[in-house]
N, C-alpha and C. Protein backbone atom coordinates (compact mmCIF):
# COMPACT_ATOMS: atom_id res chain seq x y z
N UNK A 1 -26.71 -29.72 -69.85
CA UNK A 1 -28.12 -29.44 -69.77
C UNK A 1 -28.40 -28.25 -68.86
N UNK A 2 -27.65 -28.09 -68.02
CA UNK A 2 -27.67 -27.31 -67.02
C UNK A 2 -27.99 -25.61 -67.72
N UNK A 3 -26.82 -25.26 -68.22
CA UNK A 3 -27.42 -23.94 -69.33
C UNK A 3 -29.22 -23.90 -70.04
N UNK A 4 -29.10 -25.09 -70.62
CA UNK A 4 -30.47 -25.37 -71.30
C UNK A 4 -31.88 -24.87 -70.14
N UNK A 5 -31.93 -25.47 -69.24
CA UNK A 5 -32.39 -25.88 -67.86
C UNK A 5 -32.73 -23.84 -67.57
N UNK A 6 -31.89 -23.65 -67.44
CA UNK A 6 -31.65 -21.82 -66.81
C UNK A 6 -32.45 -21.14 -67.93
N UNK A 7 -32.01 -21.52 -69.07
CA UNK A 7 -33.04 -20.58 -70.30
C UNK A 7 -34.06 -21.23 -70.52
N UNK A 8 -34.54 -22.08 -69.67
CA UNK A 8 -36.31 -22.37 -69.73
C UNK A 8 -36.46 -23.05 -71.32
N UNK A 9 -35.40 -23.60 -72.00
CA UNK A 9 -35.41 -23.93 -73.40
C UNK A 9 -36.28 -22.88 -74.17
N UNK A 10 -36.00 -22.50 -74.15
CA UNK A 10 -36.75 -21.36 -74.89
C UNK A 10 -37.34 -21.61 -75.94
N UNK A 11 -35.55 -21.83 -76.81
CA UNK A 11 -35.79 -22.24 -78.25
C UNK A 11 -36.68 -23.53 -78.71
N UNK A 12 -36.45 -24.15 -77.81
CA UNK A 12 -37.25 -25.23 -77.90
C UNK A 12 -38.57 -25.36 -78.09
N UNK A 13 -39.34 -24.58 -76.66
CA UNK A 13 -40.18 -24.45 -76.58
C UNK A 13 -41.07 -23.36 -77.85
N UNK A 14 -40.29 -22.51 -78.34
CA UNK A 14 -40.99 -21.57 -79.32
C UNK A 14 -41.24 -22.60 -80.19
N UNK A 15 -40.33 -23.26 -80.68
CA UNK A 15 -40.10 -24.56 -82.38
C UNK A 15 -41.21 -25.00 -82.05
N UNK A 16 -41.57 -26.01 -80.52
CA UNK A 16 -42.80 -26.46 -80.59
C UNK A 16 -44.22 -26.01 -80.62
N UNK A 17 -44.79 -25.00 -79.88
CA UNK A 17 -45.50 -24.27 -80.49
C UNK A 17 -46.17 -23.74 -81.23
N UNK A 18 -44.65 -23.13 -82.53
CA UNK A 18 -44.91 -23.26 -83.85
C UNK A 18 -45.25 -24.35 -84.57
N UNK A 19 -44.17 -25.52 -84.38
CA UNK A 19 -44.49 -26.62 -84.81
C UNK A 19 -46.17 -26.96 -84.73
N UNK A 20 -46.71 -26.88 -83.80
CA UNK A 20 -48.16 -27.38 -83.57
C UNK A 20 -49.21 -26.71 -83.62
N UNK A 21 -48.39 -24.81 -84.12
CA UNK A 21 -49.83 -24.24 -84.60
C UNK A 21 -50.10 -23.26 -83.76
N UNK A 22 -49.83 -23.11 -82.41
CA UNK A 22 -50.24 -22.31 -81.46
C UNK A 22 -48.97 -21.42 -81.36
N UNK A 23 -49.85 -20.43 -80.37
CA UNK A 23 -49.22 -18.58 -80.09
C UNK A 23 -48.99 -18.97 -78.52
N UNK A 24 -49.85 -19.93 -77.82
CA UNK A 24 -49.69 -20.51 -76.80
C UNK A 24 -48.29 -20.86 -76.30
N UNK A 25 -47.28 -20.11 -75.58
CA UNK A 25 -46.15 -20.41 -75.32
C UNK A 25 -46.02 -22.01 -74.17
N UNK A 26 -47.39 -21.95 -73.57
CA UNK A 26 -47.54 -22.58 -72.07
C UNK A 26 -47.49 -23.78 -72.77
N UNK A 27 -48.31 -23.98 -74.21
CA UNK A 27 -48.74 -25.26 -74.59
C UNK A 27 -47.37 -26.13 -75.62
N UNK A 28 -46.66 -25.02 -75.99
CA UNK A 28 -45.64 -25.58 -76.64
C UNK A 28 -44.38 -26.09 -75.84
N UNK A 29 -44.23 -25.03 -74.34
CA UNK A 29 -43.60 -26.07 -72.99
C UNK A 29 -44.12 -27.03 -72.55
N UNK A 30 -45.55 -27.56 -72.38
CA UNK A 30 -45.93 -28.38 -71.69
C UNK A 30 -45.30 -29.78 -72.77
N UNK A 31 -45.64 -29.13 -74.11
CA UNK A 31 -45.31 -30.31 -75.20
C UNK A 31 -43.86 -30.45 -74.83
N UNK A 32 -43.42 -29.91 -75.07
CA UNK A 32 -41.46 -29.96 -75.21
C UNK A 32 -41.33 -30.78 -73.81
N UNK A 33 -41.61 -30.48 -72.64
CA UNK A 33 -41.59 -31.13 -71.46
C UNK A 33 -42.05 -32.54 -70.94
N UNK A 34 -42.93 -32.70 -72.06
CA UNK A 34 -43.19 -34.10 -72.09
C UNK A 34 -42.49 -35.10 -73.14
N UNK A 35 -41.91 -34.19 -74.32
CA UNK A 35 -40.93 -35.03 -74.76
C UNK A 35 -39.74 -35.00 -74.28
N UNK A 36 -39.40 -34.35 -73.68
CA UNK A 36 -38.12 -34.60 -72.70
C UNK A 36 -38.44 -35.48 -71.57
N UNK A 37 -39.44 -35.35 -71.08
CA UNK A 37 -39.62 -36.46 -70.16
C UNK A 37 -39.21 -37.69 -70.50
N UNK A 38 -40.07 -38.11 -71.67
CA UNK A 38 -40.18 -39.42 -72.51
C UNK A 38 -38.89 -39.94 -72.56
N UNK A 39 -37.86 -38.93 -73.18
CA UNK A 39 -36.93 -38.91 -73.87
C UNK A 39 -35.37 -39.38 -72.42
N UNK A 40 -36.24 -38.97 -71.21
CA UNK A 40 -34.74 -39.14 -69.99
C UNK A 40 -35.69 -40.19 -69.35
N UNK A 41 -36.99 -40.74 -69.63
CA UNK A 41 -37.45 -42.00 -68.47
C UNK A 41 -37.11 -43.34 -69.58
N UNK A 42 -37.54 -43.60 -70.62
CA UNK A 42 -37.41 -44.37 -72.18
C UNK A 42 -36.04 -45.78 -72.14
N UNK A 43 -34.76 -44.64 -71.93
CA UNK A 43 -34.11 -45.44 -71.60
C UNK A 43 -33.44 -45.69 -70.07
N UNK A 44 -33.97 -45.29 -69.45
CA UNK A 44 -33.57 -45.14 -67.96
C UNK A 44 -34.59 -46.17 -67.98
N UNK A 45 -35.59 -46.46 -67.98
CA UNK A 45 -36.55 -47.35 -67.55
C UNK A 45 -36.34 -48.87 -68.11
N UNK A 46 -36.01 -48.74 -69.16
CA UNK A 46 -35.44 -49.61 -70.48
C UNK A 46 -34.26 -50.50 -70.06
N UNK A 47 -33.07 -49.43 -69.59
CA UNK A 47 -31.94 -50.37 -69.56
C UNK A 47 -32.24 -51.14 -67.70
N UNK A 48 -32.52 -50.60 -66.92
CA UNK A 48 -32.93 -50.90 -65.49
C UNK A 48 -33.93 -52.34 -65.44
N UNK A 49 -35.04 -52.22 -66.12
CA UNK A 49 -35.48 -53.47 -66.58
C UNK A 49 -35.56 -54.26 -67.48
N UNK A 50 -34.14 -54.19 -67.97
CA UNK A 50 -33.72 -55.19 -69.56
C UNK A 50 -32.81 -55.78 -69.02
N UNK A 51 -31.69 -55.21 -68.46
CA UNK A 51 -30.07 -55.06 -68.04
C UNK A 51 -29.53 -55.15 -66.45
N UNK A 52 -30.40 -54.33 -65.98
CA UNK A 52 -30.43 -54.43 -64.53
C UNK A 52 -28.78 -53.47 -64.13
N UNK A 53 -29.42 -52.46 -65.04
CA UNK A 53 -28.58 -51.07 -65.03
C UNK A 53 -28.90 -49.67 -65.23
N UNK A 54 -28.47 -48.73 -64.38
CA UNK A 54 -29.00 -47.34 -64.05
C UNK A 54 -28.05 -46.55 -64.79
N UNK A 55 -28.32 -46.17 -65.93
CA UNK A 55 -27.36 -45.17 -66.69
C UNK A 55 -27.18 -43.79 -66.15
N UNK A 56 -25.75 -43.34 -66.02
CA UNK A 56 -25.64 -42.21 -65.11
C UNK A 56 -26.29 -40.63 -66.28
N UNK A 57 -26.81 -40.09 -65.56
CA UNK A 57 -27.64 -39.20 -66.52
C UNK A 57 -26.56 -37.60 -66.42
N UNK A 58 -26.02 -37.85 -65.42
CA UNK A 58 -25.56 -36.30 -64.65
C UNK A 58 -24.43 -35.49 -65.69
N UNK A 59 -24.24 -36.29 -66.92
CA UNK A 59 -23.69 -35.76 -67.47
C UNK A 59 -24.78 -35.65 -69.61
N UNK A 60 -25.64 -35.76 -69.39
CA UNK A 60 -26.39 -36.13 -70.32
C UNK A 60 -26.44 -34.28 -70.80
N UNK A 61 -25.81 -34.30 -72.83
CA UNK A 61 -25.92 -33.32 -73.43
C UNK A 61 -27.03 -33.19 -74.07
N UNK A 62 -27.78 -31.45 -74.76
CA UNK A 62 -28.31 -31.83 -75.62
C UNK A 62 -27.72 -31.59 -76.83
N UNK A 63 -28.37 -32.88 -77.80
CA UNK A 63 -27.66 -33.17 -79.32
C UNK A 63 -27.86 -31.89 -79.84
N UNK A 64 -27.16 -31.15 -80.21
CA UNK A 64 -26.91 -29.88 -81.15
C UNK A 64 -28.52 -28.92 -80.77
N UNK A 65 -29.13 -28.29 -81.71
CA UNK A 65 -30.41 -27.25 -80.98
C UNK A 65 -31.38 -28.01 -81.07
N UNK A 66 -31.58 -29.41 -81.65
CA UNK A 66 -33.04 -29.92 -81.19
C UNK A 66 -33.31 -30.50 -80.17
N UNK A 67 -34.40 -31.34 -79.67
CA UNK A 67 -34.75 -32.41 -78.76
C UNK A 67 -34.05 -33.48 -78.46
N UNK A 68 -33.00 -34.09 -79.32
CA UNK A 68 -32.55 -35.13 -79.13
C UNK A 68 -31.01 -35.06 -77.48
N UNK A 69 -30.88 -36.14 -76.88
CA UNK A 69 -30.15 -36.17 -75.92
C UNK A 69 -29.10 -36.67 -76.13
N UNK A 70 -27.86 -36.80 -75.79
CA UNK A 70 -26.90 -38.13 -75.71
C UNK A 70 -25.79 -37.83 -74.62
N UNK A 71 -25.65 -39.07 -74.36
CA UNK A 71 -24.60 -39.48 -73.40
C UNK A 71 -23.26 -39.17 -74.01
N UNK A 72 -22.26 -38.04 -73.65
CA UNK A 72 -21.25 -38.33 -73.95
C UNK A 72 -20.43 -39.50 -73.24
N UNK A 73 -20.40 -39.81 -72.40
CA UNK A 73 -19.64 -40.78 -71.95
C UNK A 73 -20.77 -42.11 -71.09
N UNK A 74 -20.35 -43.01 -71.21
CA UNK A 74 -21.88 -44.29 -70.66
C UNK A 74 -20.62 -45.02 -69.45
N UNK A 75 -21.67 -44.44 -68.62
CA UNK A 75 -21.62 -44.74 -67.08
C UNK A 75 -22.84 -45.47 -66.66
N UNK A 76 -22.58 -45.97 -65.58
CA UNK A 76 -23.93 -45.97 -64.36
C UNK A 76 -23.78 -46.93 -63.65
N UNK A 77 -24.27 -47.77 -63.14
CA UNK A 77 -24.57 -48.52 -61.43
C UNK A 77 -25.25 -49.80 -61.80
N UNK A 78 -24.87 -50.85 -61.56
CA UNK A 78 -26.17 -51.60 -61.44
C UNK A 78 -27.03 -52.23 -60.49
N UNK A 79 -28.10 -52.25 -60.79
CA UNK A 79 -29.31 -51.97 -60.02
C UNK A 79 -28.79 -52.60 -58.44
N UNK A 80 -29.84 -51.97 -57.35
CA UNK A 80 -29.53 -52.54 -56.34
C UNK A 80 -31.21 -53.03 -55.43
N UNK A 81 -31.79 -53.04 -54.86
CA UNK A 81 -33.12 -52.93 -53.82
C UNK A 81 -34.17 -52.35 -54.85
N UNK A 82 -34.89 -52.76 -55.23
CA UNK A 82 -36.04 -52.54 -55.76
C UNK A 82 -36.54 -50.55 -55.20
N UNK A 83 -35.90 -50.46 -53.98
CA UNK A 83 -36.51 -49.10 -53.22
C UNK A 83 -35.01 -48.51 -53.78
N UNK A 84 -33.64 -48.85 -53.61
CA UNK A 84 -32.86 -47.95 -54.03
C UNK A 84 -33.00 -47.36 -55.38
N UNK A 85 -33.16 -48.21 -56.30
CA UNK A 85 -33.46 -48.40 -57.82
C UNK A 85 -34.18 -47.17 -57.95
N UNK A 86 -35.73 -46.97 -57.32
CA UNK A 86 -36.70 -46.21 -57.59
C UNK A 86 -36.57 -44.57 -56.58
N UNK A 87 -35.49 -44.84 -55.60
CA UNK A 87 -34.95 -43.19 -55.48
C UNK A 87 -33.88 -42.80 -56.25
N UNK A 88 -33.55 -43.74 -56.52
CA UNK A 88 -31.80 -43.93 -57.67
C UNK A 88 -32.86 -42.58 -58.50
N UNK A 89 -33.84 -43.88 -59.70
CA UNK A 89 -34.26 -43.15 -60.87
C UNK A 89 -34.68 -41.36 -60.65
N UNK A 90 -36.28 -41.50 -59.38
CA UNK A 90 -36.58 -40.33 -59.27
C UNK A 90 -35.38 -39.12 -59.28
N UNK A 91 -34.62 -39.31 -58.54
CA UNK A 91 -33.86 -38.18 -57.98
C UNK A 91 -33.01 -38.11 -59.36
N UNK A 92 -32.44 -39.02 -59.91
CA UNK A 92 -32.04 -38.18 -61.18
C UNK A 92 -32.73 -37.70 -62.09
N UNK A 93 -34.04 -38.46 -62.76
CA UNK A 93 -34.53 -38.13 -63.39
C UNK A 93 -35.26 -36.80 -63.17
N UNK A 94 -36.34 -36.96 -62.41
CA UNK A 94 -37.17 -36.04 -61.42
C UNK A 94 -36.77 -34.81 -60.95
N UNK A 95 -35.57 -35.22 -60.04
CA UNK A 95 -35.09 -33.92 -59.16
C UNK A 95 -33.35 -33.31 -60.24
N UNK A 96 -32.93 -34.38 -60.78
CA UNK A 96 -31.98 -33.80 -61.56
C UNK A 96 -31.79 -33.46 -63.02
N UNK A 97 -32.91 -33.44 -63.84
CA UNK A 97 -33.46 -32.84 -64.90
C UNK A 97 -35.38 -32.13 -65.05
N UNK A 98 -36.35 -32.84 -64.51
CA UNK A 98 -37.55 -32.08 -64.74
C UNK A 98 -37.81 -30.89 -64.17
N UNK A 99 -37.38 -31.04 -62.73
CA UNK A 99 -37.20 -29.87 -62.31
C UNK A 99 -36.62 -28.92 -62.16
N UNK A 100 -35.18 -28.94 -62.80
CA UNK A 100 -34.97 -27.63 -62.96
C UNK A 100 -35.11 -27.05 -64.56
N UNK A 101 -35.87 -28.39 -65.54
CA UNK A 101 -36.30 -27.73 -66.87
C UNK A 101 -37.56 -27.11 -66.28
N UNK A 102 -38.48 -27.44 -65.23
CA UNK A 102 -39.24 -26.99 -64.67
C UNK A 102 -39.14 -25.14 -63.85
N UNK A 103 -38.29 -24.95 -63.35
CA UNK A 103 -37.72 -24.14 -62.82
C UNK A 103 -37.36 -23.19 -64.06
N UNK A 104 -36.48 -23.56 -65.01
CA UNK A 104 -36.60 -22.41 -65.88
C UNK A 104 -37.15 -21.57 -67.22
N UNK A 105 -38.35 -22.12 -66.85
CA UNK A 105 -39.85 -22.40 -67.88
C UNK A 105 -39.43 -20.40 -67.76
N UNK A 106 -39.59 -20.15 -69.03
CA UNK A 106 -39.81 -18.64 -69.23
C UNK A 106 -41.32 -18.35 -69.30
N UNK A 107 -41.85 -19.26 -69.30
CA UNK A 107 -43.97 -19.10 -69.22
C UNK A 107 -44.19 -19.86 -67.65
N UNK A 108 -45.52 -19.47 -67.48
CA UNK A 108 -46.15 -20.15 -66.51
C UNK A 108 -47.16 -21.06 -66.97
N UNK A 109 -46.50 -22.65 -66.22
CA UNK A 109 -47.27 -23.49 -66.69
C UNK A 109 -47.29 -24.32 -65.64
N UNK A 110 -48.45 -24.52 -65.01
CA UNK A 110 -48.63 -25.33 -63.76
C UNK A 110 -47.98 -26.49 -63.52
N UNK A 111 -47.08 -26.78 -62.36
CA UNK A 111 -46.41 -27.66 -62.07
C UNK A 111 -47.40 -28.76 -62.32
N UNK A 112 -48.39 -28.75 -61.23
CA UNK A 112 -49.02 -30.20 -61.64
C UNK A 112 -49.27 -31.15 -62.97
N UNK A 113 -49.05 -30.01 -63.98
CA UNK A 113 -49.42 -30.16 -64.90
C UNK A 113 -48.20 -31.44 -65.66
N UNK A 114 -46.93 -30.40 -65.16
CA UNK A 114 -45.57 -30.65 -65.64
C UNK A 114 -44.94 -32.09 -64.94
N UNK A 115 -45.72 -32.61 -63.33
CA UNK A 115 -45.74 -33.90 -62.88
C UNK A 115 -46.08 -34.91 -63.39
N UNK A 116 -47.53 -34.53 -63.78
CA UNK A 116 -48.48 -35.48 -64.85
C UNK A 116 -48.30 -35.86 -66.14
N UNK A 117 -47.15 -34.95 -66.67
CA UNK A 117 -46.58 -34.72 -67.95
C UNK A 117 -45.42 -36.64 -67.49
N UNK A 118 -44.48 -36.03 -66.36
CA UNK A 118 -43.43 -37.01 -66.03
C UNK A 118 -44.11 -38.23 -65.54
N UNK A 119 -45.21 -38.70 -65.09
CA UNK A 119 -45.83 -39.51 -65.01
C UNK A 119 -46.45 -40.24 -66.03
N UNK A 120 -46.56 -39.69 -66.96
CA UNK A 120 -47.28 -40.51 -67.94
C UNK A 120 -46.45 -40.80 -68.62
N UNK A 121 -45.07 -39.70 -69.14
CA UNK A 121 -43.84 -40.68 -69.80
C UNK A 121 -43.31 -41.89 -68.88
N UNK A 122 -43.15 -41.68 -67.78
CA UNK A 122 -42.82 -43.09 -66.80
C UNK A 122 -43.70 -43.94 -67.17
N UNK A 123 -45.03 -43.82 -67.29
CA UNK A 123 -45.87 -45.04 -67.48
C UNK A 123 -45.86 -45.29 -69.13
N UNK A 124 -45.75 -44.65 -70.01
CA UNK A 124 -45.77 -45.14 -71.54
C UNK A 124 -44.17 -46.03 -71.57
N UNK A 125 -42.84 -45.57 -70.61
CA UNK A 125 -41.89 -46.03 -70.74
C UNK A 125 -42.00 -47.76 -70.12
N UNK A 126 -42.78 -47.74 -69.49
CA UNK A 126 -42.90 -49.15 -68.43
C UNK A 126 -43.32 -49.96 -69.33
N UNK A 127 -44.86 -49.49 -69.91
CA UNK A 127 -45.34 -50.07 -71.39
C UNK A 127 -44.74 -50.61 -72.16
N UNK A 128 -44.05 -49.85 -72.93
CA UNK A 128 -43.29 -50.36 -74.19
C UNK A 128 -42.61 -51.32 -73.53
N UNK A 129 -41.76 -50.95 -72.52
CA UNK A 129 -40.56 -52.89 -71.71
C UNK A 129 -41.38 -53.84 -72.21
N UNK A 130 -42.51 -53.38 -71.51
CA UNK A 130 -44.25 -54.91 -71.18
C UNK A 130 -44.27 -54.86 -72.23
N UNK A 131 -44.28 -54.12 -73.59
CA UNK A 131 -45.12 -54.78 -74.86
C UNK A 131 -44.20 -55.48 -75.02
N UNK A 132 -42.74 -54.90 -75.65
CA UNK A 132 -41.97 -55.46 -76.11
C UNK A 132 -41.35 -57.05 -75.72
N UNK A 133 -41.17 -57.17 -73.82
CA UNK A 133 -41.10 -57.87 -73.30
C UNK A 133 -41.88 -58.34 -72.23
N UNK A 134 -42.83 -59.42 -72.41
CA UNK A 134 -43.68 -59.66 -71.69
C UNK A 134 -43.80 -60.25 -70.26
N UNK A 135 -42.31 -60.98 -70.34
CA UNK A 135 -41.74 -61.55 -69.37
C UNK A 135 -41.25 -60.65 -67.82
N UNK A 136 -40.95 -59.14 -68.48
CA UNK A 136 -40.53 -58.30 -67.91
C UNK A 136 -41.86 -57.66 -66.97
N UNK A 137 -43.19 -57.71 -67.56
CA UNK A 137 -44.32 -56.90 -67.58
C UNK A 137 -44.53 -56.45 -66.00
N UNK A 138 -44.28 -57.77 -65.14
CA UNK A 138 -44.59 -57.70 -63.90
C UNK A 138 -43.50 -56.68 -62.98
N UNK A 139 -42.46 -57.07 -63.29
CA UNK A 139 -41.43 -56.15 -63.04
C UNK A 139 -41.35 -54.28 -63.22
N UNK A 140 -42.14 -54.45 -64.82
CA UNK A 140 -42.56 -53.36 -64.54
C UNK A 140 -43.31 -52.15 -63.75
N UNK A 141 -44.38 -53.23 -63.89
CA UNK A 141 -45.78 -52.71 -63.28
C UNK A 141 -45.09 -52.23 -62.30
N UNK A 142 -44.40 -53.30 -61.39
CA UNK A 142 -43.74 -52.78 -59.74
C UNK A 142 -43.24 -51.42 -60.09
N UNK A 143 -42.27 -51.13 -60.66
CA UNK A 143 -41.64 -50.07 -60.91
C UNK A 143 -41.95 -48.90 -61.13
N UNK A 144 -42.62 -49.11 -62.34
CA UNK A 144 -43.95 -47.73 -62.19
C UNK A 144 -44.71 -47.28 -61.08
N UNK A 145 -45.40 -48.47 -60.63
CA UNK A 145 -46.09 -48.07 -59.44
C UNK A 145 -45.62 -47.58 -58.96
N UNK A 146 -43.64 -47.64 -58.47
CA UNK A 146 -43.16 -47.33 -56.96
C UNK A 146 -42.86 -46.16 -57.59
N UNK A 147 -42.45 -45.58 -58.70
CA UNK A 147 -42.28 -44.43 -59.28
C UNK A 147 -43.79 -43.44 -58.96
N UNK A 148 -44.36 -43.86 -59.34
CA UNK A 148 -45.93 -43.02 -59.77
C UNK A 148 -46.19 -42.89 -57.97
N UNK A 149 -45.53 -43.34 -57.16
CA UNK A 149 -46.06 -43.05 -55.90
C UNK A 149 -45.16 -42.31 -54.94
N UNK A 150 -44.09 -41.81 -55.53
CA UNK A 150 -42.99 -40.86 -55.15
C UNK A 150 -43.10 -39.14 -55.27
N UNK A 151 -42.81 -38.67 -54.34
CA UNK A 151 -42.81 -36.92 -54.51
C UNK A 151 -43.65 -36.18 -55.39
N UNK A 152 -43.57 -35.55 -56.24
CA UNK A 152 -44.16 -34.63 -57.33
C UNK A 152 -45.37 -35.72 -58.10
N UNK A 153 -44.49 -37.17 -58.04
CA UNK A 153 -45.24 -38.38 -59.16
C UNK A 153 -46.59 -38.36 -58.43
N UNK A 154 -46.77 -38.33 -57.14
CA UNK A 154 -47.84 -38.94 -56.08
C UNK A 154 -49.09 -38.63 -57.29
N UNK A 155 -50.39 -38.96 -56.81
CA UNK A 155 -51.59 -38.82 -57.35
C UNK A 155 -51.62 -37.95 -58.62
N UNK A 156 -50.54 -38.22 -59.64
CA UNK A 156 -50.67 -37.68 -61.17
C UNK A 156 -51.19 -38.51 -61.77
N UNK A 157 -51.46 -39.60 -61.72
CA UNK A 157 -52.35 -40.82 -62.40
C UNK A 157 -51.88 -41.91 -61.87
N UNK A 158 -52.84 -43.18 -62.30
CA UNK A 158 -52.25 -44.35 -62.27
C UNK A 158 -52.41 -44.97 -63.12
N UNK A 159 -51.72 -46.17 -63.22
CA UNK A 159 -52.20 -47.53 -63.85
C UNK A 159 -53.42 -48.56 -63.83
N UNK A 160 -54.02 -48.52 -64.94
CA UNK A 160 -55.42 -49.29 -65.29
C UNK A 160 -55.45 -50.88 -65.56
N UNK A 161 -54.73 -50.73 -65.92
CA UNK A 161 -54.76 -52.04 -66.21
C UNK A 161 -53.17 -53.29 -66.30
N UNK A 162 -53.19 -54.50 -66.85
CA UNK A 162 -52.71 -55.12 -66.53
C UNK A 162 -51.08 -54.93 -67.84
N UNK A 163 -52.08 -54.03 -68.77
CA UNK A 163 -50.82 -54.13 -69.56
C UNK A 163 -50.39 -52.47 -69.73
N UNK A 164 -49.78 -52.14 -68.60
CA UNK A 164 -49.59 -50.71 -68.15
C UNK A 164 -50.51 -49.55 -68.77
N UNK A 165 -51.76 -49.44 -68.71
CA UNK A 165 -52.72 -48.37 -69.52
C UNK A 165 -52.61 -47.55 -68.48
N UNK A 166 -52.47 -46.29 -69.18
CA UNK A 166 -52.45 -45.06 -67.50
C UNK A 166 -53.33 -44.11 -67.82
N UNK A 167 -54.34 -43.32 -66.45
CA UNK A 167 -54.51 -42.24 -66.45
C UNK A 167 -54.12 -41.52 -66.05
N UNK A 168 -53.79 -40.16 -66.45
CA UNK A 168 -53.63 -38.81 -65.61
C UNK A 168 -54.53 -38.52 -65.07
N UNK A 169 -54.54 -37.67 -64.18
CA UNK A 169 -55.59 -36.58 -63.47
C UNK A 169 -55.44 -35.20 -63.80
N UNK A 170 -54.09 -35.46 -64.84
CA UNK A 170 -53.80 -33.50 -65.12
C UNK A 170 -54.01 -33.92 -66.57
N UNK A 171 -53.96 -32.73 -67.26
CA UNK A 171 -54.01 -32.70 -69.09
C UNK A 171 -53.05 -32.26 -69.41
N UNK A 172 -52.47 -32.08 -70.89
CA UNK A 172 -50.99 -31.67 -70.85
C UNK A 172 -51.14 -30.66 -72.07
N UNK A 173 -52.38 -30.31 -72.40
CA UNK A 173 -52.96 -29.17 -73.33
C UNK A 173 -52.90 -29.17 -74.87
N UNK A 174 -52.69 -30.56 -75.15
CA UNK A 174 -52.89 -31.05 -76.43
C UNK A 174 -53.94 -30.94 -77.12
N UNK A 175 -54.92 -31.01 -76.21
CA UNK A 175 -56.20 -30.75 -76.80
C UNK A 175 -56.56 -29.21 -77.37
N UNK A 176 -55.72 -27.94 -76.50
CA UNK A 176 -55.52 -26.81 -77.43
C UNK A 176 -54.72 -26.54 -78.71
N UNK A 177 -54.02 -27.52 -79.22
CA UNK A 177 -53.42 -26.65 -80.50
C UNK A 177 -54.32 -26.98 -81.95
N UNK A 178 -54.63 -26.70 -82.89
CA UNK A 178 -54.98 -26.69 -83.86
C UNK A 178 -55.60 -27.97 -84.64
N UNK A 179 -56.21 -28.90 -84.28
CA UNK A 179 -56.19 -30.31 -85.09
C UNK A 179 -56.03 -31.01 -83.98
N UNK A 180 -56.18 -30.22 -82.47
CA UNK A 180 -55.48 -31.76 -81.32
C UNK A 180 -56.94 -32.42 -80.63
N UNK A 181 -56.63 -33.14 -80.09
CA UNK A 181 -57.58 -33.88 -79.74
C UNK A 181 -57.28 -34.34 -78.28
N UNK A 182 -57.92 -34.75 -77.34
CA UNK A 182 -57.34 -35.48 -76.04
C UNK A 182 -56.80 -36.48 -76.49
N UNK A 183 -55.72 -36.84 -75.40
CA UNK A 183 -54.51 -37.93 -75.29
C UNK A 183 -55.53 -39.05 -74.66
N UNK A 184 -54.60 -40.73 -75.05
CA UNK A 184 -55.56 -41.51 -74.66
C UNK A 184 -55.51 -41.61 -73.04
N UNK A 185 -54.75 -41.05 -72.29
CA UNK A 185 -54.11 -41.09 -71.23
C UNK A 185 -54.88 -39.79 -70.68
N UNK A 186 -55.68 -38.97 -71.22
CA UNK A 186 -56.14 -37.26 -70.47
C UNK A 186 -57.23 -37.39 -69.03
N UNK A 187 -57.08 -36.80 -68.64
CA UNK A 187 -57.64 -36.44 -67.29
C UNK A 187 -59.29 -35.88 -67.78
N UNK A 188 -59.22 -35.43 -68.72
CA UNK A 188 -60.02 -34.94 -69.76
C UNK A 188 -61.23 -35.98 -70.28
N UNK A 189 -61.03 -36.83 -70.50
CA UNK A 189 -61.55 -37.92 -71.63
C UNK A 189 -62.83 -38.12 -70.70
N UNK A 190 -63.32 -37.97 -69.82
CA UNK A 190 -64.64 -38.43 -69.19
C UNK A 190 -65.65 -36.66 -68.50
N UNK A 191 -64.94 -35.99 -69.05
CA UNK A 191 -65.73 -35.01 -69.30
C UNK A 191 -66.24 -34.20 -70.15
């Protein structure tokens, strides 16, 4: 990933873009950045509160030139302190992939923006555990929270309600491409 990371995905980011209609380079990173988010919190969040295991990410490829990820080799830790768990995740997730896909953004696109982006995949990832498993829900909630209240995560949104509903406070510019509309999650939606 590391290569990927340095060229700001470029390619990526142009496909999406196009994909969605816009000339907007900022809006087709912000998109790509939030599906990568999705895409490294999903099962990191998943196996930690299913399994009560931290999949090692530090070697995580990407699948040939699209979006998709995979583990060549499945490693990781299992869980330890509710507080280790949640610097465990940040710092890999956070500090050892968003930010330096963050870092080599070939556009300028406001960090905050790109926090709020990783915050709301953390909170749609907590969700799905809770829909899927209800038993888990509470467990979640904790988790998110302690996530959503860490470094870059701090005041990017929170959680509404009981069955993980989140707001942002940032937008992630969906509402500019062609046919988009605000997210149910936008910072947006009450103005």
């Amino acid at each position: 990933m590391a290569s990927d990371y340095a060229g700001g995905f470029a390619d990526l980011v142009a496909a999406t873009a196009s994909k969605y209609g816009t000339r907007e380079l900022r809006i087709g990173a912000s998109i790509a950045q939030l599906s990568h988010a999705a895409r490294l919190w999903s099962p990191v969040v998943g196996a930690v509160l299913t399994h009560g295991v931290i999949p090692d990410l530090t070697r995580l490829d990407r699948a040939d030139a699209d979006a998709r990820l995979r583990l060549p080799t499945l490693a990781g830790w299992r869980a330890g302190t509710e507080e280790q768990v949640t610097a465990l995740l940040y710092d890999m997730v956070v500090r050892g992939h968003l930010e330096p896909f963050a870092r080599g953004l070939r556009v300028k696109v406001a960090s905050g923006l790109l926090y709020g982006n990783a915050a709301s995949a953390v909170a749609e990832a907590g969700r799905a555990v809770a829909s899927a498993r209800p038993e888990l829900a509470v467990s979640a909630t904790r988790l998110v929270n302690r996530l959503l209240a860490m470094g870059g995560l701090a005041g990017k949104g929170s959680l509404t309600s009981p069955e993980l509903a989140f707001r942002r406070t940032t937008c992630c510019l969906y509402y500019r491409v062609p046919d988009g509309d605000k997210c149910g999650d936008c910072a947006l939606l009450d103005t």
